[in-house]
N, C-alpha and C. Protein backbone atom coordinates (compact mmCIF):
# COMPACT_ATOMS: atom_id res chain seq x y z
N UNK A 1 83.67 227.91 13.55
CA UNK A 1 84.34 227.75 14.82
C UNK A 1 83.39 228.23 15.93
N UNK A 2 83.91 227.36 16.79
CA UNK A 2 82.97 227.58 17.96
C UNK A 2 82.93 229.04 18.71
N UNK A 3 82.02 229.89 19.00
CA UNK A 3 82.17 231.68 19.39
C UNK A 3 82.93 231.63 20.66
N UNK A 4 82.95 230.27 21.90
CA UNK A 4 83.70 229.97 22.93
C UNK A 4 84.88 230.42 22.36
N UNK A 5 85.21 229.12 21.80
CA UNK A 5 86.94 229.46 21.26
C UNK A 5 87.40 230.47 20.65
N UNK A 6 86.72 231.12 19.52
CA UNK A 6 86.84 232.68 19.11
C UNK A 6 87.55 233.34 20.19
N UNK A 7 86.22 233.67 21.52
CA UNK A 7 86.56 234.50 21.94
C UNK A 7 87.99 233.94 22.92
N UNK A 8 88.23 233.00 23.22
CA UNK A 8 89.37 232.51 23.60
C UNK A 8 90.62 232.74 22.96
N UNK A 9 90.41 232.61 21.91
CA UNK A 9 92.02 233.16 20.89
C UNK A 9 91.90 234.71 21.02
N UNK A 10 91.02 234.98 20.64
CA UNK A 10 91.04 236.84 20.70
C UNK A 10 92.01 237.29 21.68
N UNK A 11 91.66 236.83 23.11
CA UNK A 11 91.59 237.26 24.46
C UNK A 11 93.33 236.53 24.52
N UNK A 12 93.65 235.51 24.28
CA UNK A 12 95.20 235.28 24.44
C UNK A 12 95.83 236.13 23.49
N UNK A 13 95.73 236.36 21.84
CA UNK A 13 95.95 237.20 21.30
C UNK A 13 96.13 238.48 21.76
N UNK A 14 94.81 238.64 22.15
CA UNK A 14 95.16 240.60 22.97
C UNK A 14 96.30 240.20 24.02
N UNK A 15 96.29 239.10 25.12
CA UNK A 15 97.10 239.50 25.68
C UNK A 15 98.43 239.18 25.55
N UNK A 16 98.67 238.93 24.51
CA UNK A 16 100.17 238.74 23.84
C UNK A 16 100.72 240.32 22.95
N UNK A 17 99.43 240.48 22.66
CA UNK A 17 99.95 241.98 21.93
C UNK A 17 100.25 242.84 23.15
N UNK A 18 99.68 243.23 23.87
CA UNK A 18 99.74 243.90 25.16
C UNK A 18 100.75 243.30 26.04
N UNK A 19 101.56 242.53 25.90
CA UNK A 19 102.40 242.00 26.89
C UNK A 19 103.74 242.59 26.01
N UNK A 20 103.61 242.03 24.57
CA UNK A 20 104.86 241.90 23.62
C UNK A 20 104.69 243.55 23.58
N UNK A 21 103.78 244.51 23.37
CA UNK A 21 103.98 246.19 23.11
C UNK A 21 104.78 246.96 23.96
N UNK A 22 104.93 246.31 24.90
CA UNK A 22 105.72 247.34 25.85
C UNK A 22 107.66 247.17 26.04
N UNK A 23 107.47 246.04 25.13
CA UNK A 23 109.23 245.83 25.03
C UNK A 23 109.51 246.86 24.00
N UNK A 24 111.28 247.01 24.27
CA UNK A 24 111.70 248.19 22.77
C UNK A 24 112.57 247.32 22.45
N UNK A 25 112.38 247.39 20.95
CA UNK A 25 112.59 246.95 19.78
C UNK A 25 114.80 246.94 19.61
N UNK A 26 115.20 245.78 18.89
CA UNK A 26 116.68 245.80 19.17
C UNK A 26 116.99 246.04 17.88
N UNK A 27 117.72 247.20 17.28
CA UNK A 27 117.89 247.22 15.81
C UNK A 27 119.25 246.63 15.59
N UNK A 28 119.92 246.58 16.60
CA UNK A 28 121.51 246.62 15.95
C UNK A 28 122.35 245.93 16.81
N UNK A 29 123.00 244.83 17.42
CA UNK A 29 123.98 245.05 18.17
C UNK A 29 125.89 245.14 17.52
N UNK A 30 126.10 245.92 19.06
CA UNK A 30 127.39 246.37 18.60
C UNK A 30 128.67 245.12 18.58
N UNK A 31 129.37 245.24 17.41
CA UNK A 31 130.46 244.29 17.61
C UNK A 31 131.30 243.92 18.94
N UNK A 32 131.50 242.65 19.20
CA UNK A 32 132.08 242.49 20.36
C UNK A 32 133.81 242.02 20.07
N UNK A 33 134.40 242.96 21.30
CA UNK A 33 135.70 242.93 20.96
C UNK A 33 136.34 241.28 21.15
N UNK A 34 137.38 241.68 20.02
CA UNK A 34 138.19 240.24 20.49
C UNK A 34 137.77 239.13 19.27
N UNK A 35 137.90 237.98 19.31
CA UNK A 35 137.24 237.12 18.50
C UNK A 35 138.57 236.29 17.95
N UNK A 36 139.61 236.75 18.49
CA UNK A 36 140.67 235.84 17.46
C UNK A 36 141.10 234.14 18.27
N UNK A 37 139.93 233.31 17.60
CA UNK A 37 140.52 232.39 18.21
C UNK A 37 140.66 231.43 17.22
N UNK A 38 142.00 230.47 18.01
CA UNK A 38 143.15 229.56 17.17
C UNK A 38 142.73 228.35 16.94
N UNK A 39 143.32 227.70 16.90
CA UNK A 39 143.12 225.89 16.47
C UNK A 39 143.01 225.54 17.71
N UNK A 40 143.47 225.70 18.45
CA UNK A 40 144.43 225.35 19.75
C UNK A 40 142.93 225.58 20.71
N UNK A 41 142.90 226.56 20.83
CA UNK A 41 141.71 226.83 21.98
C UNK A 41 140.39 226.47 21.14
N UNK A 42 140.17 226.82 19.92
CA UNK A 42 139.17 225.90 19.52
C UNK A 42 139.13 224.18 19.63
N UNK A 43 140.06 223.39 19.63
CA UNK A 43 140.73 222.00 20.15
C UNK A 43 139.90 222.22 21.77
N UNK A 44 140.44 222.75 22.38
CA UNK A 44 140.37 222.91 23.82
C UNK A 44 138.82 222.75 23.90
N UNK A 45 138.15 223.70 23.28
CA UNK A 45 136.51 223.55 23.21
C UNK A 45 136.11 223.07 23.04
N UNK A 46 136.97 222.03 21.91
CA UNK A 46 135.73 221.16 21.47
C UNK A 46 136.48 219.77 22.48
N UNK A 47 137.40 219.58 23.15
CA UNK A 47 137.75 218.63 23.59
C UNK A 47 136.64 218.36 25.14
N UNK A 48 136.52 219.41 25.45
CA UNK A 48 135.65 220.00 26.93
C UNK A 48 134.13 219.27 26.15
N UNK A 49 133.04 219.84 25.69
CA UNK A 49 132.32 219.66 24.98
C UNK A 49 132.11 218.39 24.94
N UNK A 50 132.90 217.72 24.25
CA UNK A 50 133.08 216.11 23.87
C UNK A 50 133.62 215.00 25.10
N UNK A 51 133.90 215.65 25.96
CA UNK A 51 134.50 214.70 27.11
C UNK A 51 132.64 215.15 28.26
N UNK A 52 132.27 216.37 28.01
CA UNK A 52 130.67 216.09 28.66
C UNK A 52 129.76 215.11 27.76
N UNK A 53 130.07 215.39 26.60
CA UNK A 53 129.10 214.55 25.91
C UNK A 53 129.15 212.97 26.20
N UNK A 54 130.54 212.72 26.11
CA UNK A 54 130.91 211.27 26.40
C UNK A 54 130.45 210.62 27.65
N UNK A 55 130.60 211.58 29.22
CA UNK A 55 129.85 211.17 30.26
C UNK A 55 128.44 211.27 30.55
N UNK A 56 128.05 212.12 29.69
CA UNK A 56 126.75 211.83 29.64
C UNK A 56 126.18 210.58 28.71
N UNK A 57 126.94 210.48 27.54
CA UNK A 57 126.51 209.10 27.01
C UNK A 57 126.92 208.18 27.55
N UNK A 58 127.71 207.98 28.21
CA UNK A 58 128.28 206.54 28.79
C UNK A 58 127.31 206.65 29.55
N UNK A 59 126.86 207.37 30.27
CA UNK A 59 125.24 207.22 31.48
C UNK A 59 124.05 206.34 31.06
N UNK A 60 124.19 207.28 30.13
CA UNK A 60 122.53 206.99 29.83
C UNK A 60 122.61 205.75 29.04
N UNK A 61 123.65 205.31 28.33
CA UNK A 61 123.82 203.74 27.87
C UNK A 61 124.33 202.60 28.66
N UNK A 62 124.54 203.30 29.89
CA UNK A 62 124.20 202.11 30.80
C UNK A 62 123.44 202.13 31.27
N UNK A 63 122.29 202.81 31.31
CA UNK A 63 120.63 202.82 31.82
C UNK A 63 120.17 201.92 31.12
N UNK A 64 120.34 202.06 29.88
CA UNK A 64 119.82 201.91 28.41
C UNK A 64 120.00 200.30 28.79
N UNK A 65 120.91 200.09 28.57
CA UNK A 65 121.95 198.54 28.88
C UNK A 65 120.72 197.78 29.69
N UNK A 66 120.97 198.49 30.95
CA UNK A 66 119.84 198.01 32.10
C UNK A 66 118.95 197.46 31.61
N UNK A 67 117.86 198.07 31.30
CA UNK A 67 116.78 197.90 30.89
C UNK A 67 116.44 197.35 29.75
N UNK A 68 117.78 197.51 28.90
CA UNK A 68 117.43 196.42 27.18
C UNK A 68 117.88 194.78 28.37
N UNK A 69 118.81 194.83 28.89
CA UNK A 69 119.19 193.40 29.41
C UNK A 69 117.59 192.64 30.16
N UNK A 70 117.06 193.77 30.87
CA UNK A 70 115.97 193.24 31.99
C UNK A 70 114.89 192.49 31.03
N UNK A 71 114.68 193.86 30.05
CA UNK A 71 113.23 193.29 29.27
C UNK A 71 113.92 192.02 28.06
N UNK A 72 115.09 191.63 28.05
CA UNK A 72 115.33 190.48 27.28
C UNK A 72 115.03 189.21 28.18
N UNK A 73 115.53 189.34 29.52
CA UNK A 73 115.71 188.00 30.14
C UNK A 73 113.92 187.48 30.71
N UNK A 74 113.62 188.98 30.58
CA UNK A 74 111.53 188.47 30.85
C UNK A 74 110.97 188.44 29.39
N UNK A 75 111.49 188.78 28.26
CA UNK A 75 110.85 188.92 26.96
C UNK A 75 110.74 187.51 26.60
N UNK A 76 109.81 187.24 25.82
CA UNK A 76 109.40 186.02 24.76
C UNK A 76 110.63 185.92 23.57
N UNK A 77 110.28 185.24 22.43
CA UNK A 77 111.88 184.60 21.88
C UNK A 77 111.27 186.08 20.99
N UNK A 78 110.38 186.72 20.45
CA UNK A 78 110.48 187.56 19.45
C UNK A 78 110.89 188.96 20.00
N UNK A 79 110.61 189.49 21.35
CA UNK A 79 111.02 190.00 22.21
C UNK A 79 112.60 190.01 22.27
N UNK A 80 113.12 188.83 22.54
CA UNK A 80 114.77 188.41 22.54
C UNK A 80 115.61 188.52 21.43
N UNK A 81 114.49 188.28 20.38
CA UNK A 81 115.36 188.77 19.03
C UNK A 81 115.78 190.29 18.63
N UNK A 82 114.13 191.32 18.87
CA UNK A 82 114.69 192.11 18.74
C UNK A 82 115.68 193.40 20.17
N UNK A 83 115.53 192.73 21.35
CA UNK A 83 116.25 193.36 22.23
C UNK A 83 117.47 192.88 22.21
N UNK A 84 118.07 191.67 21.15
CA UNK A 84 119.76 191.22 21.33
C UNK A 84 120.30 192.04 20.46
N UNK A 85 119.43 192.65 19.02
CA UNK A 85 119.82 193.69 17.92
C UNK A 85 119.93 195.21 18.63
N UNK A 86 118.49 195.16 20.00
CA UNK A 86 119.28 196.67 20.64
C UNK A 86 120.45 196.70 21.15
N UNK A 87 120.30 195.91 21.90
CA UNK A 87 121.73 195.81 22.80
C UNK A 87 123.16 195.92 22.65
N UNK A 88 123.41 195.02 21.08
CA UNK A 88 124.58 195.08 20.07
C UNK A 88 124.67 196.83 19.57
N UNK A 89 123.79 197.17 19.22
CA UNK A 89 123.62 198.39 18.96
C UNK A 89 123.89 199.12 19.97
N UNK A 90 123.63 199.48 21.19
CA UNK A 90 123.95 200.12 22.43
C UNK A 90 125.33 199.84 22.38
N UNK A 91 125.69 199.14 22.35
CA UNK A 91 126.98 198.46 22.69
C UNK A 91 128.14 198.96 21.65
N UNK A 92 127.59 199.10 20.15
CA UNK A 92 128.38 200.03 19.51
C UNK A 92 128.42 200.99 19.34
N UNK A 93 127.17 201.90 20.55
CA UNK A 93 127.60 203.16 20.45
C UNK A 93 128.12 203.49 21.49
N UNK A 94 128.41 202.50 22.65
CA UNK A 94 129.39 202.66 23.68
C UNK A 94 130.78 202.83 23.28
N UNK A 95 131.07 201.76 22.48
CA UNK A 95 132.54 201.81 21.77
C UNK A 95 132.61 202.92 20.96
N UNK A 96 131.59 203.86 20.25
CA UNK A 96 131.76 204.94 19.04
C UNK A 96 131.94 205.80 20.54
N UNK A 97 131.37 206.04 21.31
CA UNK A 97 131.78 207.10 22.30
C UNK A 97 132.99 206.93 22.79
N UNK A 98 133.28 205.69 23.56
CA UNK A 98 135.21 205.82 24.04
C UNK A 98 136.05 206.54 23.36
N UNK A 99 135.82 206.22 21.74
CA UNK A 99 136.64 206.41 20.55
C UNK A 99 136.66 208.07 20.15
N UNK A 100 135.04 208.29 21.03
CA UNK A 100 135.36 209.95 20.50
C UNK A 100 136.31 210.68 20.83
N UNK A 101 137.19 210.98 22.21
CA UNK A 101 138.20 211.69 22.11
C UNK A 101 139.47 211.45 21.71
N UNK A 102 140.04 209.76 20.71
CA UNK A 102 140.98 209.48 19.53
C UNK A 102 140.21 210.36 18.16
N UNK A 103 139.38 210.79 18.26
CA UNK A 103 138.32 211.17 16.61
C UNK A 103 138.97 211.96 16.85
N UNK A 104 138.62 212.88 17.81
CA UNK A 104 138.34 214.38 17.59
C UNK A 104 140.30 214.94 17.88
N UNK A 105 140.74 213.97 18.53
CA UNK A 105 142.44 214.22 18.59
C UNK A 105 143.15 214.52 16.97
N UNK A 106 142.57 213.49 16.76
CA UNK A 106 143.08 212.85 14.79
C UNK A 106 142.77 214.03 14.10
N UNK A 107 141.47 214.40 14.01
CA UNK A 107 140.96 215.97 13.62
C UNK A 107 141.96 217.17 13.91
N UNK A 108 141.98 217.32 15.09
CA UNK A 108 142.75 218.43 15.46
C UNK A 108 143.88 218.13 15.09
N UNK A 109 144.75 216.96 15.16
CA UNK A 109 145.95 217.04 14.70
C UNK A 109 145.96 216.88 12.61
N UNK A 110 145.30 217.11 12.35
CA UNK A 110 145.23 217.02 11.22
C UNK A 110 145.11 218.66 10.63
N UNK A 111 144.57 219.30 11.29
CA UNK A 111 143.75 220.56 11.19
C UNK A 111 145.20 221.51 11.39
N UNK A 112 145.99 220.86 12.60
CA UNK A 112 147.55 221.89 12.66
C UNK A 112 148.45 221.51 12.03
């Protein structure tokens, strides 16, 4: 190895040891009170959770959409073949997202 780079690792090395030495060390933490939670508010969490997830996927698969539609209508026929297989695909994971908060209902009501 090159003695440049040597001394280059050394020198980030030292200053990682010398940065990381001056923290103190965590042996233990203490239990935190509380913790009893139900079906119900776990439901609630995961319903919150899953209704961001869903607007964020419905976003970005209509970006997605966008741009599989654009590069089909300028693409060549092998181009068109495989951007009509994305698109179908986009398209069923639009519908698997609507469907997520009937999933996750069915779950929870299954679960109480």
């Amino acid at each position: 190895m090159n003695k440049r780079i040597k001394s280059k690792i050394l020198k980030f090395y030292a200053f990682f040891m010398c940065a990381f030495s001056f923290l103190n060390p965590v042996y233990a933490v203490e239990k935190i009170e509380g913790g009893n939670i139900t079906i119900e508010a776990l439901g609630s969490i995961i319903k919150n959770l899953a209704t961001r997830i869903q607007i964020f996927g419905v976003i970005i698969s209509f970006i997605a959409l966008v741009v599989f539609v654009i590069q089909f209508i300028i693409g060549d026929d092998e181009t068109k073949q495989r951007k009509k297989k994305t698109i179908i695909y986009t398209l069923a994971g639009v519908a698997l997202l609507i469907l997520v908060p009937s999933i996750i209902n069915f779950v929870i009501d299954t679960l109480e």
